[in-house]
Protein backbone atom coordinates (compact mmCIF):
# COMPACT_ATOMS: atom_id res chain seq x y z
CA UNK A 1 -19.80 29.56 -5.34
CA UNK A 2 -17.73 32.93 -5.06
CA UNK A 3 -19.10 33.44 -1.41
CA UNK A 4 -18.21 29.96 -0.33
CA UNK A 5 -14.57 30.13 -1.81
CA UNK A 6 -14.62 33.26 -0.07
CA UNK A 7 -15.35 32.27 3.64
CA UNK A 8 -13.12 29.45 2.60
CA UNK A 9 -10.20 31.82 2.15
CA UNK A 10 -11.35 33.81 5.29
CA UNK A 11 -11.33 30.80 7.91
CA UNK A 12 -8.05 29.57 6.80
CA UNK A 13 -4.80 29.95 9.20
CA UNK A 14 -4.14 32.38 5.73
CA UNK A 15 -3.48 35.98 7.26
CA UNK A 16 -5.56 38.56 5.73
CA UNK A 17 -2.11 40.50 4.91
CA UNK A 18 -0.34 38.07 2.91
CA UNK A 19 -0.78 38.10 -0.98
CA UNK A 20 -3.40 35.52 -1.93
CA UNK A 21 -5.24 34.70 -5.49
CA UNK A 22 -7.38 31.26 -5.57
CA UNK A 23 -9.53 30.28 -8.56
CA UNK A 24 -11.63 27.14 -8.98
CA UNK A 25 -12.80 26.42 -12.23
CA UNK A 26 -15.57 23.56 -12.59
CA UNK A 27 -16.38 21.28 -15.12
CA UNK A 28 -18.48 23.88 -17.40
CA UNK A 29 -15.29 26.06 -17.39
CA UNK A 30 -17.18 28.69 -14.72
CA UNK A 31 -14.07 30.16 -12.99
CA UNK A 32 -14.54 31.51 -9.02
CA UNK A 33 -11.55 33.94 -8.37
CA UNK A 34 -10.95 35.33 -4.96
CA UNK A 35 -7.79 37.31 -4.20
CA UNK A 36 -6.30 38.94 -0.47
CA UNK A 37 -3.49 41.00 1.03
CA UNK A 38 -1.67 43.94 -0.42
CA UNK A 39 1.26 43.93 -1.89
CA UNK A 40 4.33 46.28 -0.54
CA UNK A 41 3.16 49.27 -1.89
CA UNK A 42 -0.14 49.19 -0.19
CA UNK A 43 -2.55 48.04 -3.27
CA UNK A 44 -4.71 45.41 -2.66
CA UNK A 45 -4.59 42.14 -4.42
CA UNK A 46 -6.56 42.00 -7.24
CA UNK A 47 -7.64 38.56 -9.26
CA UNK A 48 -5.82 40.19 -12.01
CA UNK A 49 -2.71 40.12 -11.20
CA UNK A 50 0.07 37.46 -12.03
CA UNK A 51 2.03 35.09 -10.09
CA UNK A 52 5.03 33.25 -10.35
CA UNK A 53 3.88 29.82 -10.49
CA UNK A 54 7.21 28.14 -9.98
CA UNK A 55 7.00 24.30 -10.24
CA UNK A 56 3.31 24.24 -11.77
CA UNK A 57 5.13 25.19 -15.49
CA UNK A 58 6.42 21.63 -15.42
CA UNK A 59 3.41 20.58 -16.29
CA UNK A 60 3.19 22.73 -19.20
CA UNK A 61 6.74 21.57 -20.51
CA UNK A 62 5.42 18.14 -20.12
CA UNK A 63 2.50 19.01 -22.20
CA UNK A 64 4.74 20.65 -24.71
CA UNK A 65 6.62 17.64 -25.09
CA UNK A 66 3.80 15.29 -25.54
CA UNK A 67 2.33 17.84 -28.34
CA UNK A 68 5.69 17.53 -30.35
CA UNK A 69 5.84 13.66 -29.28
CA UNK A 70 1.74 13.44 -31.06
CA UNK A 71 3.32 15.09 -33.92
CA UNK A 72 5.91 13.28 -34.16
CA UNK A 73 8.45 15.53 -34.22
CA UNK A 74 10.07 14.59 -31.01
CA UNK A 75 10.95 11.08 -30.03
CA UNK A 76 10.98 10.91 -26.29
CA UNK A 77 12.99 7.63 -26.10
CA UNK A 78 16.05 8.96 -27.97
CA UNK A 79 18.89 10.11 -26.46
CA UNK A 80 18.88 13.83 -25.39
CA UNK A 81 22.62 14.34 -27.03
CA UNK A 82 20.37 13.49 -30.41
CA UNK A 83 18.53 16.68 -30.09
CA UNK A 84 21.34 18.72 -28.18
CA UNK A 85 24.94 17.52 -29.34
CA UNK A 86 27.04 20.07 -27.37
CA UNK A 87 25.73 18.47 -24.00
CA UNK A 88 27.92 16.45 -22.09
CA UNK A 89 29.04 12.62 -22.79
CA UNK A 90 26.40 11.60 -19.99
CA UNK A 91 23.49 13.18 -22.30
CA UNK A 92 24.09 10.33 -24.75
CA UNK A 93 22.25 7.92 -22.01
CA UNK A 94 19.12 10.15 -20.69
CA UNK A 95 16.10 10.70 -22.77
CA UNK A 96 13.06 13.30 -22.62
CA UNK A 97 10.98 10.69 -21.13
CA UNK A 98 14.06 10.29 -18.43
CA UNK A 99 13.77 14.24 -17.82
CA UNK A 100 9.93 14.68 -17.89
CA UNK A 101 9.62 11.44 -15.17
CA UNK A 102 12.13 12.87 -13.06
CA UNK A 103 14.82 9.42 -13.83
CA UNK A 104 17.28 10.96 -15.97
CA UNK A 105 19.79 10.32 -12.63
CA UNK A 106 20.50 14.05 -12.42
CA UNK A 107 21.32 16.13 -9.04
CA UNK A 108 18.77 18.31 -7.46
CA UNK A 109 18.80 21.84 -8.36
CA UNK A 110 19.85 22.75 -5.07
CA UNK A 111 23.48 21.34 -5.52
CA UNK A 112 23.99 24.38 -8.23
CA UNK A 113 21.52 27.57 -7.25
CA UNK A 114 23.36 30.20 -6.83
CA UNK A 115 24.35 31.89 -3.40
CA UNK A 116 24.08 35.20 -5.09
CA UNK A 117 22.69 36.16 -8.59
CA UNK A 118 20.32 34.73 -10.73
CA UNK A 119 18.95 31.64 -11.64
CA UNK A 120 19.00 31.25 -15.24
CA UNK A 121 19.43 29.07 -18.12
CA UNK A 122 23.04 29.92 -18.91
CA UNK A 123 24.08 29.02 -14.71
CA UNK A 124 22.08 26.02 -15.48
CA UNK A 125 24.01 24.64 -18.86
CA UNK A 126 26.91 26.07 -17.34
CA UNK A 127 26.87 23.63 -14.27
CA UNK A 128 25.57 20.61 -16.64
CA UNK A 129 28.79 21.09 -18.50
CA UNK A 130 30.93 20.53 -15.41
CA UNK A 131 28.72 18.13 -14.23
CA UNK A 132 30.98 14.51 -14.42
CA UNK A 133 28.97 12.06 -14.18
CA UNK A 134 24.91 11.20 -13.53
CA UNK A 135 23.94 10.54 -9.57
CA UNK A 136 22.38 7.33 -10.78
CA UNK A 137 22.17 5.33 -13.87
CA UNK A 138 19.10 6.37 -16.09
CA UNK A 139 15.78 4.53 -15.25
CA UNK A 140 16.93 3.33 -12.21
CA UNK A 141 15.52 5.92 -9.43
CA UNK A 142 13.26 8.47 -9.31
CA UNK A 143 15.25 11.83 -7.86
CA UNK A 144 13.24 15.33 -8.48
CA UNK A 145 15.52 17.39 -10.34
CA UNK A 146 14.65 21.15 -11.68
CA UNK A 147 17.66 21.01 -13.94
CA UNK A 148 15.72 18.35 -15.67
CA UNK A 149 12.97 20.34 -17.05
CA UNK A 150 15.34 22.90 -18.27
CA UNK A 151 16.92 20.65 -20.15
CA UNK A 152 13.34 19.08 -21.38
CA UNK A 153 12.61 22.74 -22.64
CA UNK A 154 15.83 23.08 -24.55
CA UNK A 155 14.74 19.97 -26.09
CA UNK A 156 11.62 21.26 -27.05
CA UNK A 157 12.97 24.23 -28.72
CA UNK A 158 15.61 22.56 -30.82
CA UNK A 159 12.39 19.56 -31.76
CA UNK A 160 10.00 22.50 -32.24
CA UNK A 161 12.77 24.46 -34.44
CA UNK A 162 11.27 28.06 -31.75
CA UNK A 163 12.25 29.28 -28.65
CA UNK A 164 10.47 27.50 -26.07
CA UNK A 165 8.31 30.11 -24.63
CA UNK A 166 6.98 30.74 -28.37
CA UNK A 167 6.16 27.34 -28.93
CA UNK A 168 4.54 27.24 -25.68
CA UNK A 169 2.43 30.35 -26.52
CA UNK A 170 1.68 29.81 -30.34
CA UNK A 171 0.59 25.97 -29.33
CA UNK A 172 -0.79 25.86 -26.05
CA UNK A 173 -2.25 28.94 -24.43
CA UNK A 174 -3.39 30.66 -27.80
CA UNK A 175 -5.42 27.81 -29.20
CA UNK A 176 -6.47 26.90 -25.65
CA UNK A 177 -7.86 30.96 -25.46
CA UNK A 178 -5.78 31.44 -22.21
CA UNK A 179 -4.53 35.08 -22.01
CA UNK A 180 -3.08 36.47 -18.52
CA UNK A 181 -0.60 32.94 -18.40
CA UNK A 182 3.38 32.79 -20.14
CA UNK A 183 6.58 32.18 -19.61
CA UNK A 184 8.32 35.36 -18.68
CA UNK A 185 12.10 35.08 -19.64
CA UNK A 186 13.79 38.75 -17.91
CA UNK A 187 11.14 41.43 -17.46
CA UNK A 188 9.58 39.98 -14.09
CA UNK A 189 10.37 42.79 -11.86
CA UNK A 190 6.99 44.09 -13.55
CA UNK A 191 4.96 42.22 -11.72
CA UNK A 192 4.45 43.42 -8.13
CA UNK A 193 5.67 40.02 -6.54
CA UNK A 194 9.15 40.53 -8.04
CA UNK A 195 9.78 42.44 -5.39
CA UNK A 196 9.16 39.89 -2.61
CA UNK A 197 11.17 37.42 -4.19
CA UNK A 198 14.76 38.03 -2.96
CA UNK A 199 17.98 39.01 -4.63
CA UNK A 200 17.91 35.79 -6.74
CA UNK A 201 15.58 35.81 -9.43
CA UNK A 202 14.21 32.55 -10.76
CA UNK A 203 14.56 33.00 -14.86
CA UNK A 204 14.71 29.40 -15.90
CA UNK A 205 12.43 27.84 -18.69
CA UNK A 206 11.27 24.76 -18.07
CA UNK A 207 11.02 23.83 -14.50
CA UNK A 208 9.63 27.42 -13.98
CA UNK A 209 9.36 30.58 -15.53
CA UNK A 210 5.28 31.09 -15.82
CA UNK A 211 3.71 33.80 -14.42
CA UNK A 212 -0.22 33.62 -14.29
CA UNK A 213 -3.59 34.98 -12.54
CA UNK A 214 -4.87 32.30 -10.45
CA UNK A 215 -7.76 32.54 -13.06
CA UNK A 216 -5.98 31.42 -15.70
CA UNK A 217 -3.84 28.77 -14.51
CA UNK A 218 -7.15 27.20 -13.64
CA UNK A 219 -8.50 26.96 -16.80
CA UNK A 220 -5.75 25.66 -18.25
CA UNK A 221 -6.33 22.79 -15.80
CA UNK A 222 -9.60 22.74 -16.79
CA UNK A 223 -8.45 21.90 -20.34
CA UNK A 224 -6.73 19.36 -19.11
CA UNK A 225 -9.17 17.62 -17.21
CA UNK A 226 -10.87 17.62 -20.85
CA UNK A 227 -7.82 17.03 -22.61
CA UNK A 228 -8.61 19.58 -25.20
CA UNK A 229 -4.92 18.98 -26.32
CA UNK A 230 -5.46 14.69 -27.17
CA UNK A 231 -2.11 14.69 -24.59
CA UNK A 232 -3.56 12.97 -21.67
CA UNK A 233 -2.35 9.28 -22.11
CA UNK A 234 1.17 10.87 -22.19
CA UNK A 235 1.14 13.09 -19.71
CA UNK A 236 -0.75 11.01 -17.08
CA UNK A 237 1.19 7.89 -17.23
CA UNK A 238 3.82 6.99 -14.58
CA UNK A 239 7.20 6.65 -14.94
CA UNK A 240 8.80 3.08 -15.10
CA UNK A 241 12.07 2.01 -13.87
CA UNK A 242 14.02 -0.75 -15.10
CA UNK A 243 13.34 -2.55 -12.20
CA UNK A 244 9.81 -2.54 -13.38
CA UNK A 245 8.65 -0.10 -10.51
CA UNK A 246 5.91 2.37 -11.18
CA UNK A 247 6.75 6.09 -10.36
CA UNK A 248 3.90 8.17 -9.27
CA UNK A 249 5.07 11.36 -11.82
CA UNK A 250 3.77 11.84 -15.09
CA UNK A 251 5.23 14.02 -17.32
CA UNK A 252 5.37 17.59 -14.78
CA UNK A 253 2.45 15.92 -12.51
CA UNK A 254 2.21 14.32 -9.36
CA UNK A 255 -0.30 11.43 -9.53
CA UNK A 256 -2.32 10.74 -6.75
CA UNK A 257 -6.02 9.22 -5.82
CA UNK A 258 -8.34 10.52 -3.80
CA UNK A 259 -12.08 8.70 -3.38
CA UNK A 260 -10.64 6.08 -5.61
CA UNK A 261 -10.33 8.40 -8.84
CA UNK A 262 -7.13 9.93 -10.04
CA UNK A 263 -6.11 13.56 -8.56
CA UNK A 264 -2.95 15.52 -10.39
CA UNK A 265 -1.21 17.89 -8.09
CA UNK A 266 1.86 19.81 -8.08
CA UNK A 267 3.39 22.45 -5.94
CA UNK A 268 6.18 25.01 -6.41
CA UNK A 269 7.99 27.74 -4.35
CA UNK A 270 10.52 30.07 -4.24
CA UNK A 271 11.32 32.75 -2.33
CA UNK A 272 8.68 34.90 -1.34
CA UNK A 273 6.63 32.59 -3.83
CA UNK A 274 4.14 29.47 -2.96
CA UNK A 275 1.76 27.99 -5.80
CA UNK A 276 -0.32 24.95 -6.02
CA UNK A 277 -2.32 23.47 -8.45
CA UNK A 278 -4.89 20.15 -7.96
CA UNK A 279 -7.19 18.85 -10.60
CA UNK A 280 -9.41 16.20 -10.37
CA UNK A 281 -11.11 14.63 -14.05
CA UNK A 282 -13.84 12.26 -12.80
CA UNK A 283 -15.41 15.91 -11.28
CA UNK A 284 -14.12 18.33 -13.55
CA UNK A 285 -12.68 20.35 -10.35
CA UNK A 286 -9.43 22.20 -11.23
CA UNK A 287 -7.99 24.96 -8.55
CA UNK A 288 -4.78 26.82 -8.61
CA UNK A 289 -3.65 28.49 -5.77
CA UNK A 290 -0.96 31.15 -5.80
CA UNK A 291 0.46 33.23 -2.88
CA UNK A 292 3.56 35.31 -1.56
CA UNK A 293 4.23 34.76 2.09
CA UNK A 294 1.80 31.76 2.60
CA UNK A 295 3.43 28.31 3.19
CA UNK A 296 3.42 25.19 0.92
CA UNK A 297 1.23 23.72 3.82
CA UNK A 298 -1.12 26.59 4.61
CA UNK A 299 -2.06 26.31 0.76
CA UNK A 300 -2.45 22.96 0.78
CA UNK A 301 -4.34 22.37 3.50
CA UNK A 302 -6.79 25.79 2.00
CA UNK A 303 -7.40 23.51 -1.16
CA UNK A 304 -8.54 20.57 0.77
CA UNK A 305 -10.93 22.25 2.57
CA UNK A 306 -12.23 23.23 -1.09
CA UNK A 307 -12.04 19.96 -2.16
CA UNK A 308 -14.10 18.98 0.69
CA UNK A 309 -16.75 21.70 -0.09
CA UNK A 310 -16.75 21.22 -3.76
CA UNK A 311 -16.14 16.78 -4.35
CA UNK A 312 -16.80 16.27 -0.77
CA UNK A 313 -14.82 13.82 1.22
């Protein structure tokens, strides 16, 4: 199916120029990679090479949560000042399952990213610490918030008794066999994306941080769709207000339908940086897109037209 992800790829509004890796992997686990564009210094785009995947590492904080939650060593309905006591008064009133549903009542990121410098975990905590008071009451809205899942990963770490991106290594891409996929915490300008990304580096945990092939972002879809990790009751329920209203966000997934079966999506950008990832378990389809210079809508609308070729309409 190489060929046909191919002309795919090749009769999108995608220009041939722009940075491109796609992968679909189907429900065997048989991966089709196709990459385009060259990066600044001239080399072509290879499937080997690692992207920043932005938003698509909430869902593997949310999965990192619900491993600890299965072990019982993390209790997502306690308060997050239980697990981090030097937070703010207002911490005593959110829990993880507030952060990983997005209903914690917390600002969007964009009310603290930095004009200038980096985006890391210390600006973040910083800015949580002078942060008065919640936008809304816990549980009562849903309001996407990137500051959220950083605090979710902190969480993690002090449950897990590791630093985040270790626990996140050691217990989900190792035993899931997934190499070329990680949270990267300082040494991005390595990878040759960096250096479309603008002056502000993203260096967060939590809401992002992973950098991955294509290739291997889609298997670890893949292991979701077979829920290889026993999280999938966790991680696919919606959230719940206290009005009793459903949210459609599991734990770092969008929950959708398509053809009457369930379809979990998620995008992410930055600058210089567009990734999106769709799985779908009654088929066994999983595809992760990753780009730099493509749109949020030029990917999307490329993964529909392989959803069409691969699940049909």
């Amino acid at each position: 199916m190489v060929d046909e992800l191919a002309r795919l790829v090749d009769q999108s509004a995608l220009a041939s120029e722009v940075p491109l890796a796609i992968a679909v992997c189907n429900g065997a686990g048989k991966v089709d990679e196709v990459s385009r564009g060259r990066w600044p210094d001239g080399r072509l785009v290879r499937i080997t090479d690692r992207f920043y995947a932005a938003s698509l590492a909430k869902q593997v904080t949310g999965a990192a949560a619900a491993v600890l939650v299965r072990e019982g060593r993390l209790d997502p309905d306690l308060p997050v000042a239980h697990y981090l006591p030097d937070m703010p008064e207002w911490a005593g009133d959110i829990t993880a399952r507030h952060l990983a549903h997005h209903t914690a009542g917390l600002p969007a990121a964009g009310q603290v990213e930095p004009a200038e410098g980096d985006w890391t975990d210390a600006l973040v905590l910083a800015a949580l610490q002078r942060l008065p008071e919640l936008v809304s009451a816990p549980g009562t809205a849903y309001l996407y918030s990137n500051l959220g899942y950083v605090i979710l990963a902190h969480v993690i770490a002090r449950a897990a008794g590791c630093a985040f991106p270790r626990f996140a290594t050691t217990r989900l891409f190792e035993p899931l066999g997934l190499d070329d996929i990680g949270f990267v915490e300082h040494a991005i300008s390595n990878f040759p994306q960096a250096s479309l990304m603008g002056p502000s580096q993203p260096l967060t945990m939590g809401d992002g941080g992973v950098w991955a092939t294509a290739g291997a972002f889609s298997k670890w879809l893949h292991h979701q769709n077979r829920d290889t990790l026993g999280i999938a009751d966790l991680v696919t329920a919606p959230g719940k207000l206290i009005s009793g209203d459903l949210v459609d966000y599991g734990w770092g997934l969008g929950l959708r339908r398509r053809n009457g079966q369930s379809l979990f999506i998620h995008g992410g950008e930055w600058t210089g940086s567009a990734a999106k990832a769709v799985r779908s378990p009654s088929t066994g389809i999983a595809i992760a897109a990753m780009s730099s210079g493509a749109s949020m809508g030029e990917l999307t609308a490329l993964i529909e037209a392989v959803l069409e070729e691969w699940i049909g309409g």
